[in-house]
C-alpha atoms as a PDB file:
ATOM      1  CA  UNK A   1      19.111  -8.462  49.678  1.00  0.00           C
ATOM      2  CA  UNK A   2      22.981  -8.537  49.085  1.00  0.00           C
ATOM      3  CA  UNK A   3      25.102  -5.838  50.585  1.00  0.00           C
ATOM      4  CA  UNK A   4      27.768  -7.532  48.113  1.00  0.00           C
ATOM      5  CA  UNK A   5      29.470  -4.896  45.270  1.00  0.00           C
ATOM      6  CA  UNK A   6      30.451  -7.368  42.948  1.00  0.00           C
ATOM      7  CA  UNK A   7      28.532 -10.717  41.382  1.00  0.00           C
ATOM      8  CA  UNK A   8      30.228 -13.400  39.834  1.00  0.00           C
ATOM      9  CA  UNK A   9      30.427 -13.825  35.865  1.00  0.00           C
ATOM     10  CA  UNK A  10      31.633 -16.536  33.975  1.00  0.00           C
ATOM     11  CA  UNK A  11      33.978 -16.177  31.670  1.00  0.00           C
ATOM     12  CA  UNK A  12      35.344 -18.459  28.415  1.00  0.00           C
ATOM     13  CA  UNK A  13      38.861 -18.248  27.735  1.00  0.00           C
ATOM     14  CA  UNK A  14      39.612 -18.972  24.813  1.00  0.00           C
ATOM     15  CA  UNK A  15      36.940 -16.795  23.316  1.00  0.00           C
ATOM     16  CA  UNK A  16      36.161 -13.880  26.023  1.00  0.00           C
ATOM     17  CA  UNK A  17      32.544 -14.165  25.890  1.00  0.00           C
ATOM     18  CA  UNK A  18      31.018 -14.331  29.239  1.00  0.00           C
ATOM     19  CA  UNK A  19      28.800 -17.116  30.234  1.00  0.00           C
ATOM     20  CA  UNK A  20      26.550 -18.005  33.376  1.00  0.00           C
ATOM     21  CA  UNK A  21      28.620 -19.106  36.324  1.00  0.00           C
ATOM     22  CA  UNK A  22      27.195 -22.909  36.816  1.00  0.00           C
ATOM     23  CA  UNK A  23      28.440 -23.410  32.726  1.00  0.00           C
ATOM     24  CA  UNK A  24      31.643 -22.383  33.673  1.00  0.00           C
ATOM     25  CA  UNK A  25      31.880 -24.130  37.114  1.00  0.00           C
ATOM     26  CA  UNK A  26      31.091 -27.250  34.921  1.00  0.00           C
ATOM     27  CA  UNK A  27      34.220 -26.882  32.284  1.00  0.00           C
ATOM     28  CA  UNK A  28      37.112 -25.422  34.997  1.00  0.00           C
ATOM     29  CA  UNK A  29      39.616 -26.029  32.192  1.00  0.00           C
ATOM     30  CA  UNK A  30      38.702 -23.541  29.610  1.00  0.00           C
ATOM     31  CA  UNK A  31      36.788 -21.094  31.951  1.00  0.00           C
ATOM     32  CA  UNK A  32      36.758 -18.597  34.371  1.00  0.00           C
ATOM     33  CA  UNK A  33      34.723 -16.967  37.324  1.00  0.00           C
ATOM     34  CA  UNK A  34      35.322 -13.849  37.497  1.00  0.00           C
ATOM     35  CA  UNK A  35      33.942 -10.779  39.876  1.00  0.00           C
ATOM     36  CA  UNK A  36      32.360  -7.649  38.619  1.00  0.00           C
ATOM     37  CA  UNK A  37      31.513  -4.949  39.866  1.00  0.00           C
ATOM     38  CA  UNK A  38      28.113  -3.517  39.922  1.00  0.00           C
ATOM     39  CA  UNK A  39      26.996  -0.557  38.435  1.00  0.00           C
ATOM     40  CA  UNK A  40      28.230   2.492  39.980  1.00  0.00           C
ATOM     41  CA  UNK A  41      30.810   0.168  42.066  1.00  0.00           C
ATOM     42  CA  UNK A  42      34.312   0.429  39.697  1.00  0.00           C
ATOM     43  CA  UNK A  43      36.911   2.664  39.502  1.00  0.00           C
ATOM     44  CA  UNK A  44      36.794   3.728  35.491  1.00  0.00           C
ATOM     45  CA  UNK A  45      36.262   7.292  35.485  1.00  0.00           C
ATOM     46  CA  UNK A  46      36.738   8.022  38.831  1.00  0.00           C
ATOM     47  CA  UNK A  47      38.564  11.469  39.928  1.00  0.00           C
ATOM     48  CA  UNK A  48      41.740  10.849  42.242  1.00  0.00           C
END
């Protein structure tokens, strides 16, 4: 099991949709891989 709190995501950029990572590893000129935090792992909403 990963202790990781993020997972990749593919990304396209000229649209914004996100994809799976091994689409977007196979066109590196109009995608991205981003990292995303899991669930209960980000910092929207969180008191200070």
């Amino acid at each position: 099991m990963s202790n990781s709190k993020t997972f990749p995501l593919g990304r396209d950029s000229k649209t914004g949709e996100f994809i799976p990572v091994r689409e977007a590893n196979r066109r590196p000129n109009t995608t991205t891989v981003e990292r995303i935090p899991k669930s209960g792992h980000g910092d929207t909403g969180r008191k200070k």
